[in-house]
Protein backbone atom coordinates (compact mmCIF):
# COMPACT_ATOMS: atom_id res chain seq x y z
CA UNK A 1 59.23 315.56 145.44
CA UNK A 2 58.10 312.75 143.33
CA UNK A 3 54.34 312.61 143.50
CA UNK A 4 53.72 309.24 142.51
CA UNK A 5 53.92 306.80 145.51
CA UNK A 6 54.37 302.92 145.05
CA UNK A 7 53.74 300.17 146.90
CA UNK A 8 56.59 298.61 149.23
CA UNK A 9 53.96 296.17 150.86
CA UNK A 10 50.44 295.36 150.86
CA UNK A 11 48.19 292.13 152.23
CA UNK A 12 47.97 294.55 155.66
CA UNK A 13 45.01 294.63 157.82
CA UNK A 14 45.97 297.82 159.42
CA UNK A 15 49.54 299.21 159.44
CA UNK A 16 50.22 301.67 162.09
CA UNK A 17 52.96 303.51 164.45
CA UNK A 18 55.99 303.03 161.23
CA UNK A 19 59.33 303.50 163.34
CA UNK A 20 62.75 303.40 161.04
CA UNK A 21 65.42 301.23 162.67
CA UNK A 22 68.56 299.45 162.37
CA UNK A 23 68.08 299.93 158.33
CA UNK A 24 64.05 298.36 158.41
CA UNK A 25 60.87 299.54 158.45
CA UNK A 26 59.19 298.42 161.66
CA UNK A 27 55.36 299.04 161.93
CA UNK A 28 52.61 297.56 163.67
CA UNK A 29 49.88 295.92 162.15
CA UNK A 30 47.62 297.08 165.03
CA UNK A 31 44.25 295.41 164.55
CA UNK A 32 46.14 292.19 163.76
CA UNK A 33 48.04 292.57 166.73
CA UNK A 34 51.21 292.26 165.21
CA UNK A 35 54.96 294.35 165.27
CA UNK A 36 56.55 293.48 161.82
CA UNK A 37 58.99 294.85 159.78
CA UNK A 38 60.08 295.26 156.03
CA UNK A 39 63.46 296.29 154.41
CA UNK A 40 63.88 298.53 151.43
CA UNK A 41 62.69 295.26 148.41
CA UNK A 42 59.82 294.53 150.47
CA UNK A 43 60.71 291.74 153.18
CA UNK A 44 58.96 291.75 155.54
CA UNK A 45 59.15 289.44 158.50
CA UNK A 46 57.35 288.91 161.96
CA UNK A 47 58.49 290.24 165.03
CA UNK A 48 56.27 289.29 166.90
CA UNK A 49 52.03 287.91 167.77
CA UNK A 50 50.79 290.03 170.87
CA UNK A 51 47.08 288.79 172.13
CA UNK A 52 45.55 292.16 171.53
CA UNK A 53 45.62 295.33 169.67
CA UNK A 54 48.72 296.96 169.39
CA UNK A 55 50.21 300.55 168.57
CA UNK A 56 53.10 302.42 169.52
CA UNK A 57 56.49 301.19 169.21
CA UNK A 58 60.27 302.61 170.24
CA UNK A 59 62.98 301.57 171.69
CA UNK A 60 65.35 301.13 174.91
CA UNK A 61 68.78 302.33 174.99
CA UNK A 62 69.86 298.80 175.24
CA UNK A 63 67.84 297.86 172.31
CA UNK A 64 65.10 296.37 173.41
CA UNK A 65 61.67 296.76 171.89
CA UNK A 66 58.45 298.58 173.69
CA UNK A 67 55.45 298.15 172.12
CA UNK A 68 52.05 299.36 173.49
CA UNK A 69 49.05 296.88 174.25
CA UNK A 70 46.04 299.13 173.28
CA UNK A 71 42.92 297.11 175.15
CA UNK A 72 44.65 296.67 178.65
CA UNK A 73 46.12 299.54 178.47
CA UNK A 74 49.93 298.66 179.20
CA UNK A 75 53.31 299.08 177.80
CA UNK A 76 54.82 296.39 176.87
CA UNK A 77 58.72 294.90 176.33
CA UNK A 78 60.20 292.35 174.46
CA UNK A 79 62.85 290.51 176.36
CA UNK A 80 64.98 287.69 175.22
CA UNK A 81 62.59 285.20 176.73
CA UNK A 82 59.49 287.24 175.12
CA UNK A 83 56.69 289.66 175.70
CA UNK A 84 56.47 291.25 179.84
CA UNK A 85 55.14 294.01 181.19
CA UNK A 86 57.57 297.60 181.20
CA UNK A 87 53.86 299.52 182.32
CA UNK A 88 50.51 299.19 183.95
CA UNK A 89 48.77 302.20 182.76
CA UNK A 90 45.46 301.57 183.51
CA UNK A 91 45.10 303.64 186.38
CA UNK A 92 46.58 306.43 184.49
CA UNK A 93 44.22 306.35 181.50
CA UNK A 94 40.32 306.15 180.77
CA UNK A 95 39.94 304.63 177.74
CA UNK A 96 42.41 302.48 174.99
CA UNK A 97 45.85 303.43 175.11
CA UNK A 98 47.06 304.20 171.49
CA UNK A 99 50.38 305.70 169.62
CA UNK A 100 53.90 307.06 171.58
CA UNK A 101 57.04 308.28 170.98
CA UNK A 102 60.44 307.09 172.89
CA UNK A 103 63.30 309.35 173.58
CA UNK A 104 67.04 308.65 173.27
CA UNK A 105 67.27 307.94 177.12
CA UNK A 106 64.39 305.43 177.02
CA UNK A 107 61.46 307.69 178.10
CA UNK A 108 58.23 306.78 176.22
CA UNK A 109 55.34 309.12 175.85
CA UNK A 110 52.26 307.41 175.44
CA UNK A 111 48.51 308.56 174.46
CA UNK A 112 45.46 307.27 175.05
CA UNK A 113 42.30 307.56 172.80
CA UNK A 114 40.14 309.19 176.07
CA UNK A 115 36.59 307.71 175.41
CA UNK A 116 34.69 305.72 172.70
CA UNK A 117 34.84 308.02 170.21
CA UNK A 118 33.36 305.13 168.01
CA UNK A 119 30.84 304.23 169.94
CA UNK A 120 29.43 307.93 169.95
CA UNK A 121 30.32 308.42 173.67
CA UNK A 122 30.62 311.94 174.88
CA UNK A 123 33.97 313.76 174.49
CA UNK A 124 36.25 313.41 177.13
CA UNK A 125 39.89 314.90 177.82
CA UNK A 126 42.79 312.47 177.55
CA UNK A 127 46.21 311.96 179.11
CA UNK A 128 49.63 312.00 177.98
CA UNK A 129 51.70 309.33 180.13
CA UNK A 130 55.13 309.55 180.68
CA UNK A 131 57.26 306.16 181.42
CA UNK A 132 60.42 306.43 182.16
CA UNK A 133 63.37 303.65 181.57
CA UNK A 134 62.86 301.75 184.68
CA UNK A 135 58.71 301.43 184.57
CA UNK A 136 57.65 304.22 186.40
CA UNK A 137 54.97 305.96 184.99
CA UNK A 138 52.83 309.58 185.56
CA UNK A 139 50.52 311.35 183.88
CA UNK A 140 52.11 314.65 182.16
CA UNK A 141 49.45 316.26 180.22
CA UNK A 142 45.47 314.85 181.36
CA UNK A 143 43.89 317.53 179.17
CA UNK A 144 44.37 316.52 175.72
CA UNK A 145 41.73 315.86 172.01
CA UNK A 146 43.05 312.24 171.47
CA UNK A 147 46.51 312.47 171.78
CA UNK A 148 47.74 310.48 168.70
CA UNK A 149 51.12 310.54 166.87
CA UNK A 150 54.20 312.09 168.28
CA UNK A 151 57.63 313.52 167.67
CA UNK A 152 60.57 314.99 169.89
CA UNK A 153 63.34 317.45 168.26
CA UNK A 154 66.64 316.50 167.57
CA UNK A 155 67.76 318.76 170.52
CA UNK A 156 65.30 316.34 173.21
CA UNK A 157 63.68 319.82 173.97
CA UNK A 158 59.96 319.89 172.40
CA UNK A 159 57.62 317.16 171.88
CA UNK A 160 54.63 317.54 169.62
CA UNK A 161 51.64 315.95 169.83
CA UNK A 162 48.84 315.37 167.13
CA UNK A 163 45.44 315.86 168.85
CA UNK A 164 43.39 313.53 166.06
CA UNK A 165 40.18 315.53 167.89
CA UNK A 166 41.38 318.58 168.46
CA UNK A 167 42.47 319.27 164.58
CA UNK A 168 45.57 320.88 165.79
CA UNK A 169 49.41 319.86 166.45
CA UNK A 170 50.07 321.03 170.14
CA UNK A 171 54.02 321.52 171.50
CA UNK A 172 55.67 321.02 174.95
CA UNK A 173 58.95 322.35 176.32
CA UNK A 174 60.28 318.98 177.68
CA UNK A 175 62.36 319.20 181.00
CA UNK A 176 65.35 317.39 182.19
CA UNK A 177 63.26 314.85 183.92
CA UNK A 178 60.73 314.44 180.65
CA UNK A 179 58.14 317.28 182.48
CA UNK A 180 56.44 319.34 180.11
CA UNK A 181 55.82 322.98 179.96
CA UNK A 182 54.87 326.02 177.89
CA UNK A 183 51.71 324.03 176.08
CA UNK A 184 51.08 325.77 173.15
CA UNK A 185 49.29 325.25 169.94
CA UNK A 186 52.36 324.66 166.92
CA UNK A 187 49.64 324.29 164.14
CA UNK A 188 45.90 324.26 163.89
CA UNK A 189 43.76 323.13 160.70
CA UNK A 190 40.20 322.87 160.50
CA UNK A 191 39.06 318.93 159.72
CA UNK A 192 42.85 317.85 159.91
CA UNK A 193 42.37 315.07 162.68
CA UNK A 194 46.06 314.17 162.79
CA UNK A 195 46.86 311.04 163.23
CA UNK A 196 50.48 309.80 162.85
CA UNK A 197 53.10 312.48 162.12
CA UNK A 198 56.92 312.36 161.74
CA UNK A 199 59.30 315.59 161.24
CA UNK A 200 61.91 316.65 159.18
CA UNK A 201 65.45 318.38 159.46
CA UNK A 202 63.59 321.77 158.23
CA UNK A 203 61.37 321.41 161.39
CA UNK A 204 58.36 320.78 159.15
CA UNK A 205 55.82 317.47 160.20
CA UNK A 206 54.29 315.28 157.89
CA UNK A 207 50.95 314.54 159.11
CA UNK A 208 48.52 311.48 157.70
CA UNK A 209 45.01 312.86 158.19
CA UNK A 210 42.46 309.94 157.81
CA UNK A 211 39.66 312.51 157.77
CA UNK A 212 40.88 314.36 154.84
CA UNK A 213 42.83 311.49 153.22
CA UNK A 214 45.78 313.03 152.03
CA UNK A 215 49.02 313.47 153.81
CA UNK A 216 50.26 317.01 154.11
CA UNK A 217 53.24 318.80 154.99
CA UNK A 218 52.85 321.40 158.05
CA UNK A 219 54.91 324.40 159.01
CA UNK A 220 54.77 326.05 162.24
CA UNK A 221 51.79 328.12 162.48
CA UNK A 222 49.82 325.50 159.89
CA UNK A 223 51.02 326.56 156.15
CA UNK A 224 51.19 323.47 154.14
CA UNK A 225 53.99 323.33 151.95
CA UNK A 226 53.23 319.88 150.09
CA UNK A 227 50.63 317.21 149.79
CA UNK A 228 50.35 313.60 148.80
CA UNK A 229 46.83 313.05 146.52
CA UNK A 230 44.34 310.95 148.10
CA UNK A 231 43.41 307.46 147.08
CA UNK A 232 40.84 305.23 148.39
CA UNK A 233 42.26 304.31 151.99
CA UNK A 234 42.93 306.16 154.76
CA UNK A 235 46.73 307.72 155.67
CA UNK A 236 46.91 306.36 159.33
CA UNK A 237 50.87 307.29 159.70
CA UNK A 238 53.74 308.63 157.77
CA UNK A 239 57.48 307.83 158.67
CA UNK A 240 61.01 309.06 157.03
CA UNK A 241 63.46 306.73 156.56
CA UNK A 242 65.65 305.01 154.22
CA UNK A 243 69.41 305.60 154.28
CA UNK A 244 69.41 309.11 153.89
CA UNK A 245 66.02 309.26 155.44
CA UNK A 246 64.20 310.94 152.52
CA UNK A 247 61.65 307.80 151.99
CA UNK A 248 58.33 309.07 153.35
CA UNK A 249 56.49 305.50 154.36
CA UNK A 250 52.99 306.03 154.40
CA UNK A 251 50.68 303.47 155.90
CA UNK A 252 47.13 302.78 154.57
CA UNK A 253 44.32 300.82 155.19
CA UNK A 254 39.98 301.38 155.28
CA UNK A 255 38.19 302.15 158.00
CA UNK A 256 38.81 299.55 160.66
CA UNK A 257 35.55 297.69 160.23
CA UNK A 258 36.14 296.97 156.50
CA UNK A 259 39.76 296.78 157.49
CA UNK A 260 38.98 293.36 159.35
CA UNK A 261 38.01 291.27 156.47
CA UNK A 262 39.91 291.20 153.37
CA UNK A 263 43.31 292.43 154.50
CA UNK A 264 43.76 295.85 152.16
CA UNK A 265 46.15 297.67 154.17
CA UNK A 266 49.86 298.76 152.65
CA UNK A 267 52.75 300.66 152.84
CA UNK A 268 53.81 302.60 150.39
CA UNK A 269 57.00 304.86 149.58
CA UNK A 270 57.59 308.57 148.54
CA UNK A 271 60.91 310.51 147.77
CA UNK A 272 60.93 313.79 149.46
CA UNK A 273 63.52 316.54 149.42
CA UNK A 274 64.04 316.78 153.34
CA UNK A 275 65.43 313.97 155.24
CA UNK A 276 63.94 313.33 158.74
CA UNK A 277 64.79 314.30 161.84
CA UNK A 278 64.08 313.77 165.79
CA UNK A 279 61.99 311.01 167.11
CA UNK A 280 60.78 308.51 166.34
């Protein structure tokens, strides 16, 4: 692995939820409120301007776009004629809505921060919503540390979650009809606070951890096998892609208060040995 990451992209204010598709780099710049993406030389273009915060993004079957709208709390689609509504999920959730992760059939799994963890409010449990295809949402998991970044195996069969409070990586057995089962810790490290994660075809997941600031490499069980140095902004989320899917994307920025002046956040690239894998 060549230790030396360089820049693909900077002039950010905070890059988030990096998804490779259709031979780009889509990300959101969440705090701008913006889904972009970039290609391999570094253009970038504009997908599109929501009016709030946004995070999670993945994909219908059909090809079009979901994106979640962190403030109100709702899953959004882009249709030919623009931005609607796929989800209400305010009723489902307590607090901001945040990252997901969309299956091959269309199902999206989406988090939600819990309380105001920023504001020094008292811990609270969060959900894990499932939408399927056609809108109709549930919670499947109301008992999670700030459900963050996600991934599903290539088989459609486990979904792991990054609990950003919990410090660990927690795994589901996913059902035919996207219920999950068998909740189990897959890795647990002490200060880690996950936040977006991505996996690779040796069943490892690459975790950015804003509290440690480096980006490490995770086993079952919680051995790290590899780590990318830290440098003066956070790791908020790590993506493989590329054509052979061994260009680790890892998105940076400060902390989101010094994050909303000068725009600082970037993307950056890293060759790894082990070419991704799953979803997203």
């Amino acid at each position: 692995m060549d230790n030396d990451p360089a820049v693909l992209i900077d002039g950010l204010v905070f890059p988030e939820a990096p998804r490779w598709h259709d031979g780009r780099l889509w990300f959101a710049d969440m705090l701008a409120g913006r889904v972009m993406n970039v290609d391999l030389e570094g253009r970038v273009e504009t997908v599109l301007q929501a009016p709030g915060w946004v995070s999670g993004l993945g994909w219908l079957p059909d090809g079009r776009l979901l994106v979640v709208s962190m403030q109100d709390r709702r899953l959004l689609r882009l249709d030919p004629g623009g931005l609607v509504e796929a989800a209400n999920l305010e009723p489902l959730t307590s607090f901001i809505c945040n990252d997901m992760v969309v299956d091959e059939s269309g199902r999206a799994y989406v988090g939600e921060v819990g309380f105001d963890i920023h504001g020094g409010a008292p811990f609270k449990p969060a959900a894990l919503v499932l939408v399927q295809a056609d809108g109709q949402a549930r919670v499947v998991d109301a008992d999670l540390a700030c459900p963050n970044g996600a991934v599903i195996t290539p088989d459609g069969r486990t979904l792991i979650v990054a609990e950003s409070v919990g410090d660990r990586l927690t795994a589901f057995n996913i059902a035919a009809d996207g219920s999950l089962a068998g909740k189990r810790v897959w890795a647990a490290i002490e200060g880690l606070g996950p936040d977006g994660i991505c996996l690779d075809a040796e069943g490892a997941v690459w975790v950015a951890s804003p509290m440690k600031g480096e980006v490490v490499r995770v086993l079952e069980g919680g051995e790290v096998t590899s780590r990318v140095a830290a440098t003066s902004l956070m790791p908020l989320a790590v993506m493989l892609g590329g054509h052979d899917r061994r260009t680790l994307f890892i998105c940076r920025a400060p902390r989101p208060d010094v994050a909303m002046g000068a725009p600082q956040g970037r993307i950056e690239t890293l060759q790894v040995d082990v070419p991704g894998a799953g979803w997203p």
